[in-house]
N, C-alpha and C. Protein backbone atom coordinates (compact mmCIF):
# COMPACT_ATOMS: atom_id res chain seq x y z
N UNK A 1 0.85 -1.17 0.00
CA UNK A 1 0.00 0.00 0.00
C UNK A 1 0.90 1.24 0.00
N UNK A 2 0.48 2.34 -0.90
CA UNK A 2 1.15 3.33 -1.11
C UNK A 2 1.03 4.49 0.06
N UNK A 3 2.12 5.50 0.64
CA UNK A 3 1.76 6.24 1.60
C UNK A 3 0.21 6.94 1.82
N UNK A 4 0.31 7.07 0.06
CA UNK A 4 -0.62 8.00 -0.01
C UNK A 4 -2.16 7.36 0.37
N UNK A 5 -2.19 5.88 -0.09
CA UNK A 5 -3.72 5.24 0.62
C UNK A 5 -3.69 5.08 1.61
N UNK A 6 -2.38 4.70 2.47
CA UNK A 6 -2.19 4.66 4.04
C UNK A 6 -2.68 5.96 4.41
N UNK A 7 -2.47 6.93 4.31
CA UNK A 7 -3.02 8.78 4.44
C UNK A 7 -4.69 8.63 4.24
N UNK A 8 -5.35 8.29 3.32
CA UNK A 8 -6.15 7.99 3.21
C UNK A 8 -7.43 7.28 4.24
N UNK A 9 -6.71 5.92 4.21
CA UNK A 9 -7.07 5.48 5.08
C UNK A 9 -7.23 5.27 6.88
N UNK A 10 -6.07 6.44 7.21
CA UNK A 10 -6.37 6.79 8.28
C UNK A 10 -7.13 8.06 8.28
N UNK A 11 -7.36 9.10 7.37
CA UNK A 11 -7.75 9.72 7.59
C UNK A 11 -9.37 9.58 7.80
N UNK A 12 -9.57 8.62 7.13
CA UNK A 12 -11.11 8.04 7.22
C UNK A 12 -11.09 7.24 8.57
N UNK A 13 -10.19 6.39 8.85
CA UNK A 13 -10.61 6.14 10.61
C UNK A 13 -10.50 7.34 11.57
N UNK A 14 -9.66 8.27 11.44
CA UNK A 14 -9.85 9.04 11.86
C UNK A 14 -11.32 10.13 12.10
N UNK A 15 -11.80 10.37 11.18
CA UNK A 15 -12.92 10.73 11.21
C UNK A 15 -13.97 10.40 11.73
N UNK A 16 -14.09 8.96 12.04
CA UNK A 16 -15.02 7.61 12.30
C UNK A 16 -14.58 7.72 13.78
N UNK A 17 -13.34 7.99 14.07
CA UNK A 17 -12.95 8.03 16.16
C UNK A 17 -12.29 9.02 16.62
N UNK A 18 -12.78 9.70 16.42
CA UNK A 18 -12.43 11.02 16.98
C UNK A 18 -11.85 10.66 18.70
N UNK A 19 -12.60 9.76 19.23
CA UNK A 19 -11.76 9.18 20.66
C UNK A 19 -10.28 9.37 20.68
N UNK A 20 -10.20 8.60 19.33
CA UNK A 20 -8.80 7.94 19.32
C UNK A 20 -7.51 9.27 19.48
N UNK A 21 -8.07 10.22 18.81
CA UNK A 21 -7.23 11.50 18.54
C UNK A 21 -7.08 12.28 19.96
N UNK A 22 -8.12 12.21 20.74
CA UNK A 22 -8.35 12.87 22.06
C UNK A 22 -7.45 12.33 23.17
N UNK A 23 -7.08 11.21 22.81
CA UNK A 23 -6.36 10.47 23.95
C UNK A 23 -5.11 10.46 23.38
N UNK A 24 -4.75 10.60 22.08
CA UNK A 24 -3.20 10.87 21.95
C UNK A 24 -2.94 12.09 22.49
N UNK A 25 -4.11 13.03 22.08
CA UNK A 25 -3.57 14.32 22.81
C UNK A 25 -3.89 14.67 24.55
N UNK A 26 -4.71 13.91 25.15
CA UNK A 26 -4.48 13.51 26.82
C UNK A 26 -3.01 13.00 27.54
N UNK A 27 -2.67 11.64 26.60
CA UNK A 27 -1.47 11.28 26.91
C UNK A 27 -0.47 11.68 26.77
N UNK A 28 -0.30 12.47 25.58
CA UNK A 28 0.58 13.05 24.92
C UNK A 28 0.97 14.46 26.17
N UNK A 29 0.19 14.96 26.16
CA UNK A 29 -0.06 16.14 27.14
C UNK A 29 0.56 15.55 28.72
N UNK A 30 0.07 14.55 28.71
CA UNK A 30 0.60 13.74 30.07
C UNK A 30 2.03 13.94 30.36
N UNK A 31 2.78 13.38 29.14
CA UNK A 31 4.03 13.45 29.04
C UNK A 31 4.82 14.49 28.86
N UNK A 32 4.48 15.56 28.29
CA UNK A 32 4.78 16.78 28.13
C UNK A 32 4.87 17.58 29.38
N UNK A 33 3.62 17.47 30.54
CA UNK A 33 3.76 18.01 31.50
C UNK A 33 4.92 17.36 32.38
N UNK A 34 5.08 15.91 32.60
CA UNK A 34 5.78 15.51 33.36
C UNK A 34 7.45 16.16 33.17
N UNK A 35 7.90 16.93 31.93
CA UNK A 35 9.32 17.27 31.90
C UNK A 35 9.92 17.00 30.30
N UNK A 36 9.26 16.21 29.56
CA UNK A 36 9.70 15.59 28.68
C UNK A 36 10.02 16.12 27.64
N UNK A 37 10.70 16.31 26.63
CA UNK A 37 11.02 16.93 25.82
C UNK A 37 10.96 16.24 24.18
N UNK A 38 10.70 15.11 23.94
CA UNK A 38 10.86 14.55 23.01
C UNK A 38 10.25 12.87 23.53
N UNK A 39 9.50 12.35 22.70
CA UNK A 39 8.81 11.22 23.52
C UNK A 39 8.22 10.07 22.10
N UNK A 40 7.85 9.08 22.15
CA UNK A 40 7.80 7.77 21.80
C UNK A 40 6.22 8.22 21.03
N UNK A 41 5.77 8.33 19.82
CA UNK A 41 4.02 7.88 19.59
C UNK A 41 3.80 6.38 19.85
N UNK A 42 4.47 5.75 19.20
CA UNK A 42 4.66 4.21 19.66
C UNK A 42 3.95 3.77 21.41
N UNK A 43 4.94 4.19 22.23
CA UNK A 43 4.61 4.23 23.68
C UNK A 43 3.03 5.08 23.60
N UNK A 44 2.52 5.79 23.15
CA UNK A 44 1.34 6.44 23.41
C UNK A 44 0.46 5.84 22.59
N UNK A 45 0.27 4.81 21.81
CA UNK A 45 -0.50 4.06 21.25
C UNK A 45 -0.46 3.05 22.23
N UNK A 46 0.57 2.33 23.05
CA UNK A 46 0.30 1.53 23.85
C UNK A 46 -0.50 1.71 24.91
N UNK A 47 0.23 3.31 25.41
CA UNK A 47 -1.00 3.98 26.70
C UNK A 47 -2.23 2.81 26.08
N UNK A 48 -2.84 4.25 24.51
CA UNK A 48 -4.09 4.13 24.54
C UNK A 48 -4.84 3.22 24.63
N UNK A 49 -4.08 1.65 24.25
CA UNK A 49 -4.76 0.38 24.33
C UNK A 49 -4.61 0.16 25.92
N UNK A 50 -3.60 0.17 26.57
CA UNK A 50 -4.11 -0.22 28.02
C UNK A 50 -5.21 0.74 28.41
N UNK A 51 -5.58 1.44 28.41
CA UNK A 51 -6.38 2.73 28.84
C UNK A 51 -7.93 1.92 28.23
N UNK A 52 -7.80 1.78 26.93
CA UNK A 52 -9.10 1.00 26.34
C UNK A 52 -9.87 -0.28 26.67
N UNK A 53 -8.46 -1.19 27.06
CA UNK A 53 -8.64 -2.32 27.28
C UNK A 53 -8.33 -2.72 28.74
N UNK A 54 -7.94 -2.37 29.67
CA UNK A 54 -7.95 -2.74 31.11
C UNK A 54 -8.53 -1.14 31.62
N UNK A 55 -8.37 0.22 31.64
CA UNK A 55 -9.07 1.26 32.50
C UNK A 55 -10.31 1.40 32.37
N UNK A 56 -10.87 1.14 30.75
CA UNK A 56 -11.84 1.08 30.96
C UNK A 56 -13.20 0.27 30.70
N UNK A 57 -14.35 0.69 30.73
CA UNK A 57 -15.44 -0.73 30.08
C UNK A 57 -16.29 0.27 28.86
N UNK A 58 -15.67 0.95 27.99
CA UNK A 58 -15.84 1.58 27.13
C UNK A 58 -15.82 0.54 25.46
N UNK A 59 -16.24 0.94 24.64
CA UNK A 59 -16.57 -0.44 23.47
C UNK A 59 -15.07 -0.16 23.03
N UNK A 60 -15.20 -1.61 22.59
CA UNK A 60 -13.37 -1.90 21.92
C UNK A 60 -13.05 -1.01 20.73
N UNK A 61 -12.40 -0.82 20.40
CA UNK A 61 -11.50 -0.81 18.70
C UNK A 61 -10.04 -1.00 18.32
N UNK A 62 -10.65 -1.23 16.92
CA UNK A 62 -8.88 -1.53 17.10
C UNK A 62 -7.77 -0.16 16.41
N UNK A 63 -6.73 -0.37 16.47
CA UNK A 63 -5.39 0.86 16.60
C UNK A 63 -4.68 -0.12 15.43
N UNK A 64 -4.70 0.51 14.65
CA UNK A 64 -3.58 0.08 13.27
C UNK A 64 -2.58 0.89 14.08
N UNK A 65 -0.92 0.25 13.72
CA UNK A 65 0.30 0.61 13.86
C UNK A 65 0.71 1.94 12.74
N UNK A 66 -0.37 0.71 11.62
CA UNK A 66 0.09 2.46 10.26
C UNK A 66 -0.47 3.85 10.59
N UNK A 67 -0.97 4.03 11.96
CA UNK A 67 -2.09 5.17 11.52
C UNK A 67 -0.62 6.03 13.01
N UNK A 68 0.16 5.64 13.49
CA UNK A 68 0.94 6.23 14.33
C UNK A 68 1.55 7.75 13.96
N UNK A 69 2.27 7.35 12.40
CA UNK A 69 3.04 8.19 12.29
C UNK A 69 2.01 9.86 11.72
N UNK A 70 0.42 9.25 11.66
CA UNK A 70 -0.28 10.45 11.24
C UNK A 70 -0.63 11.26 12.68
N UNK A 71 -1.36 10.13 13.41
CA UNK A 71 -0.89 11.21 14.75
C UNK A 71 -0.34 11.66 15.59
N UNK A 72 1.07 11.35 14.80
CA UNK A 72 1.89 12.36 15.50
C UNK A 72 2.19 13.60 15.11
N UNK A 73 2.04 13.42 13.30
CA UNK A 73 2.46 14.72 12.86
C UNK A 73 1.13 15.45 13.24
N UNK A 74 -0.34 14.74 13.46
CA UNK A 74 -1.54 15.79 13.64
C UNK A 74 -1.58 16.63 14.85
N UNK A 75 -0.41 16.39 15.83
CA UNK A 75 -0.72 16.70 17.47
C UNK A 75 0.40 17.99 16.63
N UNK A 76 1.38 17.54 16.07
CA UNK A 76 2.69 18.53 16.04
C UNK A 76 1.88 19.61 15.25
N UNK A 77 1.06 19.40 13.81
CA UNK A 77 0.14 20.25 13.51
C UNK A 77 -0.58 21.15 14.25
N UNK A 78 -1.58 20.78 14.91
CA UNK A 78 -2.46 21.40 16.12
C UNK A 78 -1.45 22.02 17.31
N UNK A 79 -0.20 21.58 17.18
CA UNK A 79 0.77 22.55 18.58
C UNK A 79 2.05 22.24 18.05
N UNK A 80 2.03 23.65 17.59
CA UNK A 80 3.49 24.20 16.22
C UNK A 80 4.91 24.06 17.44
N UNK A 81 4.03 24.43 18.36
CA UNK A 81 5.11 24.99 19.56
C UNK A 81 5.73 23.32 19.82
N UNK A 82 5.26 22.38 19.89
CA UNK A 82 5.92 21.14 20.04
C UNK A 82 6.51 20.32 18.95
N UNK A 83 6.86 20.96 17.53
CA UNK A 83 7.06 20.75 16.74
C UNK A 83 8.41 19.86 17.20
N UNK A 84 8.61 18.17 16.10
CA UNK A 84 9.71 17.93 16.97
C UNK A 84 9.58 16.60 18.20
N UNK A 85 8.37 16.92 18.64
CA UNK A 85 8.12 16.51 20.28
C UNK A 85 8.31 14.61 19.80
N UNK A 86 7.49 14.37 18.77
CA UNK A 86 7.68 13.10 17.88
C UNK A 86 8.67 13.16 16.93
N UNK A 87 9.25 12.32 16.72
CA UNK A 87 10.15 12.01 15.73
C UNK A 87 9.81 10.93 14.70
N UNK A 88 9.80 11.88 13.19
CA UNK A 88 8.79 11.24 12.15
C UNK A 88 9.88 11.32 10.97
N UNK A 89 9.70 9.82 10.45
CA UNK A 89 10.34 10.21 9.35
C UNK A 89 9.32 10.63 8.07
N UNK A 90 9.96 11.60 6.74
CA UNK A 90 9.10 12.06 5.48
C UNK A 90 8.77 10.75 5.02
N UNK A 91 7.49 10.74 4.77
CA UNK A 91 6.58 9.78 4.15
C UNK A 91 7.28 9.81 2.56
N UNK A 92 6.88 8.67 1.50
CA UNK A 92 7.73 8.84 0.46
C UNK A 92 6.47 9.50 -0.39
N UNK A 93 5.78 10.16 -0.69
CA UNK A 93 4.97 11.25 -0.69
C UNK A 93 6.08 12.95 -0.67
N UNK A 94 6.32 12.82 0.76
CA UNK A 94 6.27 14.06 1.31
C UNK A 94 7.68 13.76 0.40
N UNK A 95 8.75 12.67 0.25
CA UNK A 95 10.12 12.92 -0.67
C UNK A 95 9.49 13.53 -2.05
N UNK A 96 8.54 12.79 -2.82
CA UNK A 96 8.70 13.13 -3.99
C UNK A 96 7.69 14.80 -4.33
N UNK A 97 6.95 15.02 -3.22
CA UNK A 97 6.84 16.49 -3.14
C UNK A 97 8.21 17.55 -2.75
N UNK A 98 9.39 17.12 -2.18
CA UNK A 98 10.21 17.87 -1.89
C UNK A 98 10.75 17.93 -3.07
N UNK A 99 11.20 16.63 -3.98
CA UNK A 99 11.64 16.56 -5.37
C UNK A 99 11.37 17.36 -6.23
N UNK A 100 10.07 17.30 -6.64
CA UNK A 100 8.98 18.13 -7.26
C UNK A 100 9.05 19.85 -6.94
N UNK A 101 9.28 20.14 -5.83
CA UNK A 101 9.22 21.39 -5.71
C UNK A 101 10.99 21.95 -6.02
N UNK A 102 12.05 21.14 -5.45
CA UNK A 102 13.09 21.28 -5.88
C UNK A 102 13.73 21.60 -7.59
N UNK A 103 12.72 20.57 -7.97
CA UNK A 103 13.14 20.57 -9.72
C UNK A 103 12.42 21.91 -10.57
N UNK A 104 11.18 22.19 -9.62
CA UNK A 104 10.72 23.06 -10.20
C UNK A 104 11.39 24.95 -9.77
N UNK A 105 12.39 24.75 -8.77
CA UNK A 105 12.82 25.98 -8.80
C UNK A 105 13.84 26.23 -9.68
């Protein structure tokens, strides 16, 4: 699957769980307050499944691994000021847009 349907396709679960986005940015926030300067999405997808699946009795879903690296860049989006806070590598998308804009200057 190409970045670009992976993009896609989270962006449509996304839409569908808005939960899911709220608690990266709870946890996320968690960690931020505690001192942290740079931190794991990985580890905050795990939060969110323990949080789902043992804190609470809230209905299940499931957490694709592919949909990580979108919310991280969506938290860094929504808070410029933590730009950074995740560490993401360019989607091969975002290379051949850098290409593209390169060739065209």
């Amino acid at each position: 699957m190409y970045s670009a349907d992976l993009k896609r396709v989270w962006w449509e679960y996304h839409l569908q769980n808005p939960q899911v986005y709220e608690l990266v940015e709870k946890f996320t926030w968690e960690v931020i307050e505690s001192g942290r300067t740079s931190y794991s999405i990985n580890s905050i997808f795990e939060r969110i499944r323990w949080h789902s699946e043992i804190e609470t009795d809230g209905v299940e879903f499931k957490l694709s691994n592919n949909h990580r690296a979108y919310y991280a860049r969506l938290f860094m989006h929504y808070h410029p000021e933590h730009q950074g806070f995740f560490k993401t590598k360019p989607t091969k998308d975002e290379i051949q847009t850098r290409k593209e804009i390169a060739h065209a200057q």
